[in-house]
PDB file of N, CA and C in Angstrom:
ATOM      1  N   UNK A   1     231.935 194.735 -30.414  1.00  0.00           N
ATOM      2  CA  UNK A   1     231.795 196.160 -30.680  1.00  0.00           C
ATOM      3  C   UNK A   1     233.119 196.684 -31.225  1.00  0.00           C
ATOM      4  N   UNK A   2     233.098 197.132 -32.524  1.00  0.00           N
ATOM      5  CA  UNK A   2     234.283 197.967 -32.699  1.00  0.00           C
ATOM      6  C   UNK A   2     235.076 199.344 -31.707  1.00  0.00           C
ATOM      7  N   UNK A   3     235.846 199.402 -31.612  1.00  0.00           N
ATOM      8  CA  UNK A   3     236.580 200.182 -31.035  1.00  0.00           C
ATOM      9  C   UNK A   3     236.543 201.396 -31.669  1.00  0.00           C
ATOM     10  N   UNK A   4     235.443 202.118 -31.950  1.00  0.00           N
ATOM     11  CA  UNK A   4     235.169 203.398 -32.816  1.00  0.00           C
ATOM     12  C   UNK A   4     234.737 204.626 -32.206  1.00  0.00           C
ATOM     13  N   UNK A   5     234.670 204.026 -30.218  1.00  0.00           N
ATOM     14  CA  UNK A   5     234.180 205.419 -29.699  1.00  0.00           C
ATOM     15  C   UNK A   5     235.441 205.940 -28.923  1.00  0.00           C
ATOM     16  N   UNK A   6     235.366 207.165 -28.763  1.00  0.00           N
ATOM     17  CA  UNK A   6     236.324 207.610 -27.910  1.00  0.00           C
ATOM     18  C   UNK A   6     235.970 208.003 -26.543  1.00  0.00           C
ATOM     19  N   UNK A   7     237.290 208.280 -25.700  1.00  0.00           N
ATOM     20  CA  UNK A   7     237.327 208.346 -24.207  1.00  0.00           C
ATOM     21  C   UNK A   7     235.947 209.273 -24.267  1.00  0.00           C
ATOM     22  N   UNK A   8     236.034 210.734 -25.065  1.00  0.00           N
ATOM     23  CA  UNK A   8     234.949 211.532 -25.064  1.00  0.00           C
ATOM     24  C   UNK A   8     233.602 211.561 -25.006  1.00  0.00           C
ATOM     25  N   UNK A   9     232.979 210.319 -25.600  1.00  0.00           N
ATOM     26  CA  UNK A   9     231.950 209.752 -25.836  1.00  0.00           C
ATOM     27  C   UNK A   9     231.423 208.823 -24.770  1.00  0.00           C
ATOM     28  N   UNK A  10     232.393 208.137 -24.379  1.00  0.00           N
ATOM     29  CA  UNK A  10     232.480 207.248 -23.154  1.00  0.00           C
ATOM     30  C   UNK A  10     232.021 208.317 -21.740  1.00  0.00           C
ATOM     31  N   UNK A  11     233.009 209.038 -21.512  1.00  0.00           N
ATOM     32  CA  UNK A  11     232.276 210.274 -20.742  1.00  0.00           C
ATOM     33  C   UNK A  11     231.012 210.909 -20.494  1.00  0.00           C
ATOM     34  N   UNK A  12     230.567 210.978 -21.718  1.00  0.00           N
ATOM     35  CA  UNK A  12     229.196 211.449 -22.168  1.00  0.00           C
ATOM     36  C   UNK A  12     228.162 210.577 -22.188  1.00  0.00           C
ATOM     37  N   UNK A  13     228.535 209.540 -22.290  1.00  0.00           N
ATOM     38  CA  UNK A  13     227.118 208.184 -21.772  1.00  0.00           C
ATOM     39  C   UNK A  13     227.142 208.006 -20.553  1.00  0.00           C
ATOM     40  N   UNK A  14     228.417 208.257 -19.496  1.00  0.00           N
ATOM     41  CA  UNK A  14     228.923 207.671 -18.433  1.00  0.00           C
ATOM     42  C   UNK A  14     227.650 209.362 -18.108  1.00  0.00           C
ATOM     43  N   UNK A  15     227.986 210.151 -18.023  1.00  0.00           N
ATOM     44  CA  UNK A  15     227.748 211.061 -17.561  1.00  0.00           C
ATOM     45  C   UNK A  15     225.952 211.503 -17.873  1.00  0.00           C
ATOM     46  N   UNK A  16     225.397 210.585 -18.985  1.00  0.00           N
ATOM     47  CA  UNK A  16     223.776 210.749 -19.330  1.00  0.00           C
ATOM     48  C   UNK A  16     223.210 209.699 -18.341  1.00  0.00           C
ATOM     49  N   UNK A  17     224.329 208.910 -18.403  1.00  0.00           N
ATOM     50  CA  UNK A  17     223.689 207.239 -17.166  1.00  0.00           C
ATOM     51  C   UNK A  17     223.258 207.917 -16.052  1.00  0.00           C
ATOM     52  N   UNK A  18     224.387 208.699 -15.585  1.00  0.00           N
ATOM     53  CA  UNK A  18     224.581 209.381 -14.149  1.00  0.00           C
ATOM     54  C   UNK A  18     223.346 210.294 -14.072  1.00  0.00           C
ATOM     55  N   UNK A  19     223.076 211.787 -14.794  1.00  0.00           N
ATOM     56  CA  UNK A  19     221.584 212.189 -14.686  1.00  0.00           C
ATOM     57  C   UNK A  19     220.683 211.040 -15.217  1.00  0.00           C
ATOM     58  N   UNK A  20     220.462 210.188 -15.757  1.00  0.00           N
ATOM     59  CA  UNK A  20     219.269 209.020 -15.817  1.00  0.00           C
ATOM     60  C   UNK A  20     219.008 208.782 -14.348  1.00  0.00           C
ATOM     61  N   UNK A  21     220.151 208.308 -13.779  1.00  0.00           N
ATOM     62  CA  UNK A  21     220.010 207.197 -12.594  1.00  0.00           C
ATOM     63  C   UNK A  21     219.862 208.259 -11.100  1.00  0.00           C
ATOM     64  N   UNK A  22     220.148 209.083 -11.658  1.00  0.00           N
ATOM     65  CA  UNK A  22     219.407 211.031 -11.032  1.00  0.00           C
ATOM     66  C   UNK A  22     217.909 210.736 -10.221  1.00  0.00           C
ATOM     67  N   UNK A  23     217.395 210.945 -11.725  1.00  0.00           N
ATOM     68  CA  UNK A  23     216.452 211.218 -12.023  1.00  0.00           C
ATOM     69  C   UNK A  23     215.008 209.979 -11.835  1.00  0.00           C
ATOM     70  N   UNK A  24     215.415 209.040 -12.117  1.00  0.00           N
ATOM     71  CA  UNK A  24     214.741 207.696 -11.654  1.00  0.00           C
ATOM     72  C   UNK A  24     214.405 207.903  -9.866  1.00  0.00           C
ATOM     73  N   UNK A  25     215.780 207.870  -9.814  1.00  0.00           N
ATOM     74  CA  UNK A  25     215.971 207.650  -7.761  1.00  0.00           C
ATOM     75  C   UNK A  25     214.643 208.986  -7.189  1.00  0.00           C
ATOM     76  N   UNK A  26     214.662 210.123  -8.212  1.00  0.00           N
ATOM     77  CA  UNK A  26     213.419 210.884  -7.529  1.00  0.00           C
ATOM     78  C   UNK A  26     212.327 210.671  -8.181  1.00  0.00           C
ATOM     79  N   UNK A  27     212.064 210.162  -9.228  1.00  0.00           N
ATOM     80  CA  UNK A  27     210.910 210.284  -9.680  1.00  0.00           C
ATOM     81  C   UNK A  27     210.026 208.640 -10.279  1.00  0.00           C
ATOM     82  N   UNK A  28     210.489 207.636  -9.460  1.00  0.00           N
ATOM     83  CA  UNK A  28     210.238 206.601  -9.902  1.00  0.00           C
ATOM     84  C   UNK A  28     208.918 205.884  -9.428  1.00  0.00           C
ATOM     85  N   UNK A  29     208.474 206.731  -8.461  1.00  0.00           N
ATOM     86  CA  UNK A  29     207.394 206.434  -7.794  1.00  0.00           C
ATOM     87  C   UNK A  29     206.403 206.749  -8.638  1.00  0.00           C
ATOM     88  N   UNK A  30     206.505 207.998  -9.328  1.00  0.00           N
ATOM     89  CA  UNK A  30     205.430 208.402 -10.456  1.00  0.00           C
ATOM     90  C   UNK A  30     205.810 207.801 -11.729  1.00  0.00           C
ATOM     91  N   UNK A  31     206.365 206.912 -11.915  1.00  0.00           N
ATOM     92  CA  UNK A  31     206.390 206.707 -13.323  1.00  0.00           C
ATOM     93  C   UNK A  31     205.527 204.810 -13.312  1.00  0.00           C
ATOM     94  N   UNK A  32     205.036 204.747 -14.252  1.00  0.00           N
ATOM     95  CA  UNK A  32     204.054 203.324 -15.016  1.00  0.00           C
ATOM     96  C   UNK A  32     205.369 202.760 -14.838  1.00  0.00           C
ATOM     97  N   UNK A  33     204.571 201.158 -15.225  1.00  0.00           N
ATOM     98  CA  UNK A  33     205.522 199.912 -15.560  1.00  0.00           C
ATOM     99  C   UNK A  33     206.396 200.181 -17.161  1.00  0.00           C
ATOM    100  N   UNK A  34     205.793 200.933 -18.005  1.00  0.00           N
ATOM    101  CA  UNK A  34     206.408 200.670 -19.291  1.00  0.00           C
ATOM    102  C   UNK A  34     207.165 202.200 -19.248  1.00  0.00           C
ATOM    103  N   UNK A  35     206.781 203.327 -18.425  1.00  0.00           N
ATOM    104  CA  UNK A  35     208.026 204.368 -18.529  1.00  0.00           C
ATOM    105  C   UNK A  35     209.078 203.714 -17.789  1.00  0.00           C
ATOM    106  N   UNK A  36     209.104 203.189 -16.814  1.00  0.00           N
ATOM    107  CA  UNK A  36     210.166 202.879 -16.067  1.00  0.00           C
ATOM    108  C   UNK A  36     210.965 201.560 -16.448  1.00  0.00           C
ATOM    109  N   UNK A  37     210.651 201.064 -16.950  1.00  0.00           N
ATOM    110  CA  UNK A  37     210.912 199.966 -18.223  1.00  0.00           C
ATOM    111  C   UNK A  37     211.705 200.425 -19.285  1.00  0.00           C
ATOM    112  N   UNK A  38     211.263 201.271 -19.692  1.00  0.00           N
ATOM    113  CA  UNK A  38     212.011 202.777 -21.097  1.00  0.00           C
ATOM    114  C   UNK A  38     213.062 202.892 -20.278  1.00  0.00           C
ATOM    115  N   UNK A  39     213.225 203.603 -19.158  1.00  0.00           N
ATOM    116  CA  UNK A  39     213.933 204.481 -18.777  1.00  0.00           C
ATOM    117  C   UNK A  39     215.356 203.116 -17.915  1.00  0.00           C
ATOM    118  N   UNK A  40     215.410 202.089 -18.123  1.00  0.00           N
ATOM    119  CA  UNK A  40     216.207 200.931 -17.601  1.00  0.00           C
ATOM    120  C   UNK A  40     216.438 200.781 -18.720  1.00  0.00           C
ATOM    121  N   UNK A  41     215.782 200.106 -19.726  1.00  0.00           N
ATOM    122  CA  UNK A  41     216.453 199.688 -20.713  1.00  0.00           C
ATOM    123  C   UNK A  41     217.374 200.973 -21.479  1.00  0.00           C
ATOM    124  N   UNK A  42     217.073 202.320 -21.205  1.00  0.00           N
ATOM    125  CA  UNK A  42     218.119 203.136 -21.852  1.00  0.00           C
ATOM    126  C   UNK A  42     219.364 203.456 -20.654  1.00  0.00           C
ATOM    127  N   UNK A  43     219.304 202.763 -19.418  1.00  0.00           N
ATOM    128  CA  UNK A  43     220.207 202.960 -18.512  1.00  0.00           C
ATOM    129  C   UNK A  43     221.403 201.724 -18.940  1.00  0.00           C
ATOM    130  N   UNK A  44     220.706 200.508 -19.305  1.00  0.00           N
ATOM    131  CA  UNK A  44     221.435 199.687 -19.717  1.00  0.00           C
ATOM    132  C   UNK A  44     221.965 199.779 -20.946  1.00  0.00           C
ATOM    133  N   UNK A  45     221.758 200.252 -21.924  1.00  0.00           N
ATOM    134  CA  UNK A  45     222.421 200.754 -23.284  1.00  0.00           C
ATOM    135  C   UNK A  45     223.547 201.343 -22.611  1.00  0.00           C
ATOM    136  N   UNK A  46     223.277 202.978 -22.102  1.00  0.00           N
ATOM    137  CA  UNK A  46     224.179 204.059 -22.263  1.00  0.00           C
ATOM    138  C   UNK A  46     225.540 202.858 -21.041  1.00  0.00           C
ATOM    139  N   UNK A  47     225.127 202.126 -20.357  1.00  0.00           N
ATOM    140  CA  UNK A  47     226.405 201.771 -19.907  1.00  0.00           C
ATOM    141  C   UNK A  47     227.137 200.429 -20.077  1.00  0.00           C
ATOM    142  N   UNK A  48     226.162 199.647 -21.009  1.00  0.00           N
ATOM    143  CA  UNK A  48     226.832 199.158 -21.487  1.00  0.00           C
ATOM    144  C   UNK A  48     227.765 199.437 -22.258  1.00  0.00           C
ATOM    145  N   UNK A  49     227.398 200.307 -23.452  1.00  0.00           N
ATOM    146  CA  UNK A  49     228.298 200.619 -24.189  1.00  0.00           C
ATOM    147  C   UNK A  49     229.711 201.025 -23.776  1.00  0.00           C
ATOM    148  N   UNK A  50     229.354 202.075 -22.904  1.00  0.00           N
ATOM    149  CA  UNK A  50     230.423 202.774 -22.052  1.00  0.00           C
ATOM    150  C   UNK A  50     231.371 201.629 -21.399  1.00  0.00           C
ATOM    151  N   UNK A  51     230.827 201.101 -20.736  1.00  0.00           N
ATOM    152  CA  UNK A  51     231.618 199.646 -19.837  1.00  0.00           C
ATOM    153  C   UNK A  51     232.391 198.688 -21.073  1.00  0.00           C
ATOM    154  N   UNK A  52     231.586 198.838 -22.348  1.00  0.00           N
ATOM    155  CA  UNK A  52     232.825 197.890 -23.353  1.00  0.00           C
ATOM    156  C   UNK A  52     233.869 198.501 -23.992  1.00  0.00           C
ATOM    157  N   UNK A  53     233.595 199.927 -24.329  1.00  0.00           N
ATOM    158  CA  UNK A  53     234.587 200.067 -24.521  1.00  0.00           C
ATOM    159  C   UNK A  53     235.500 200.385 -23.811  1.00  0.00           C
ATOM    160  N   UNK A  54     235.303 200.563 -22.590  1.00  0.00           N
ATOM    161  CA  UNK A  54     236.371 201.158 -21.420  1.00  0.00           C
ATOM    162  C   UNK A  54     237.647 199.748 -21.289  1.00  0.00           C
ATOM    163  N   UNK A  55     236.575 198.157 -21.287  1.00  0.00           N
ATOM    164  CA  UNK A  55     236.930 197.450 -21.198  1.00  0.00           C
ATOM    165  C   UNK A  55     237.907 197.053 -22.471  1.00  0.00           C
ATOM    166  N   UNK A  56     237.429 197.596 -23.901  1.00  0.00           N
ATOM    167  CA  UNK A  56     238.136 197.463 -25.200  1.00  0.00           C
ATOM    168  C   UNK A  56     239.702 198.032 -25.182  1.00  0.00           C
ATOM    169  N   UNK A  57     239.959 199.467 -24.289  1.00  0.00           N
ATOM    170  CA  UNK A  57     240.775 200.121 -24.460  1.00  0.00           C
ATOM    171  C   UNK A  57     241.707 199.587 -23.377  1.00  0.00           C
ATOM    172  N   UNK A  58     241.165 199.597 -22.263  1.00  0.00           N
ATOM    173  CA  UNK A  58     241.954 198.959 -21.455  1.00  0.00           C
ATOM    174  C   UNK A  58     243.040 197.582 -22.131  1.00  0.00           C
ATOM    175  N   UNK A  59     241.974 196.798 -22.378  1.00  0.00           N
ATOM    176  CA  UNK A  59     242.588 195.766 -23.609  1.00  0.00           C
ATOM    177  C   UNK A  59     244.018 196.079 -24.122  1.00  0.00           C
ATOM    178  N   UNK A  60     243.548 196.975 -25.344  1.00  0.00           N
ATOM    179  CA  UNK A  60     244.930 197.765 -25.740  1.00  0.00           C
ATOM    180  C   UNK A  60     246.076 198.240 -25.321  1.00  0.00           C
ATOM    181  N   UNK A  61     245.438 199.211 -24.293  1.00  0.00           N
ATOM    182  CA  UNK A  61     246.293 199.799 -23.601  1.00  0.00           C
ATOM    183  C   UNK A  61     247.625 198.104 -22.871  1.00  0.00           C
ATOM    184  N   UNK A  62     247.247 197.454 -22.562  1.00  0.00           N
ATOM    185  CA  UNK A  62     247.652 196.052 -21.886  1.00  0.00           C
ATOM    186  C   UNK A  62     248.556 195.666 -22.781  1.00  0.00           C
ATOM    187  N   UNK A  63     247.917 195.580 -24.164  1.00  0.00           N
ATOM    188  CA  UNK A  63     248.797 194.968 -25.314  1.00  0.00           C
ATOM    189  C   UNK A  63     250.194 195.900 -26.178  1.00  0.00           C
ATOM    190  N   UNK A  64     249.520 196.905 -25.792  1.00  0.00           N
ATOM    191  CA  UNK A  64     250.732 198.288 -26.340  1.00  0.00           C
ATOM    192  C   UNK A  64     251.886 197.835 -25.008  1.00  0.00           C
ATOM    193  N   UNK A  65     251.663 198.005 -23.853  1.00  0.00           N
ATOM    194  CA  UNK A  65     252.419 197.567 -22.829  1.00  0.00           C
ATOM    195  C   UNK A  65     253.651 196.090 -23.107  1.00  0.00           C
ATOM    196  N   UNK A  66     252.814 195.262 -23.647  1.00  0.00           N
ATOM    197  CA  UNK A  66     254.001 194.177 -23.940  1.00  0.00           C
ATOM    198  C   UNK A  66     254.890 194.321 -24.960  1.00  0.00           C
TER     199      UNK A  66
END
């Protein structure tokens, strides 16, 4: 993944994961196999992304250090 998102953005997935994973925990009982299926596989996007680049910058940040 290129290093093209910022802390800001990172925040903002971190923070859509967080109401996702809300929102599941109350309402998962009513949801089908394929909404709740939807609604994981977009839990796993928004933090993956978030988790690589956190992990990308960190990186940097390490290498600016030496």
């Amino acid at each position: 993944m290129a290093h093209n998102h910022s802390l800001t953005q990172a925040a903002q997935q971190a923070e859509r994961l967080c109401v996702l994973l809300m929102m599941l925990e109350m309402t998962h009982r009513e949801l089908d196999g394929g909404d709740l299926s939807t609604a994981l596989a977009l839990a796993c996007d928004l933090s993956g992304t978030s988790s690589l680049w956190l992990l990308e910058e960190q990186k940097q940040r390490g290498q600016d250090h030496e």
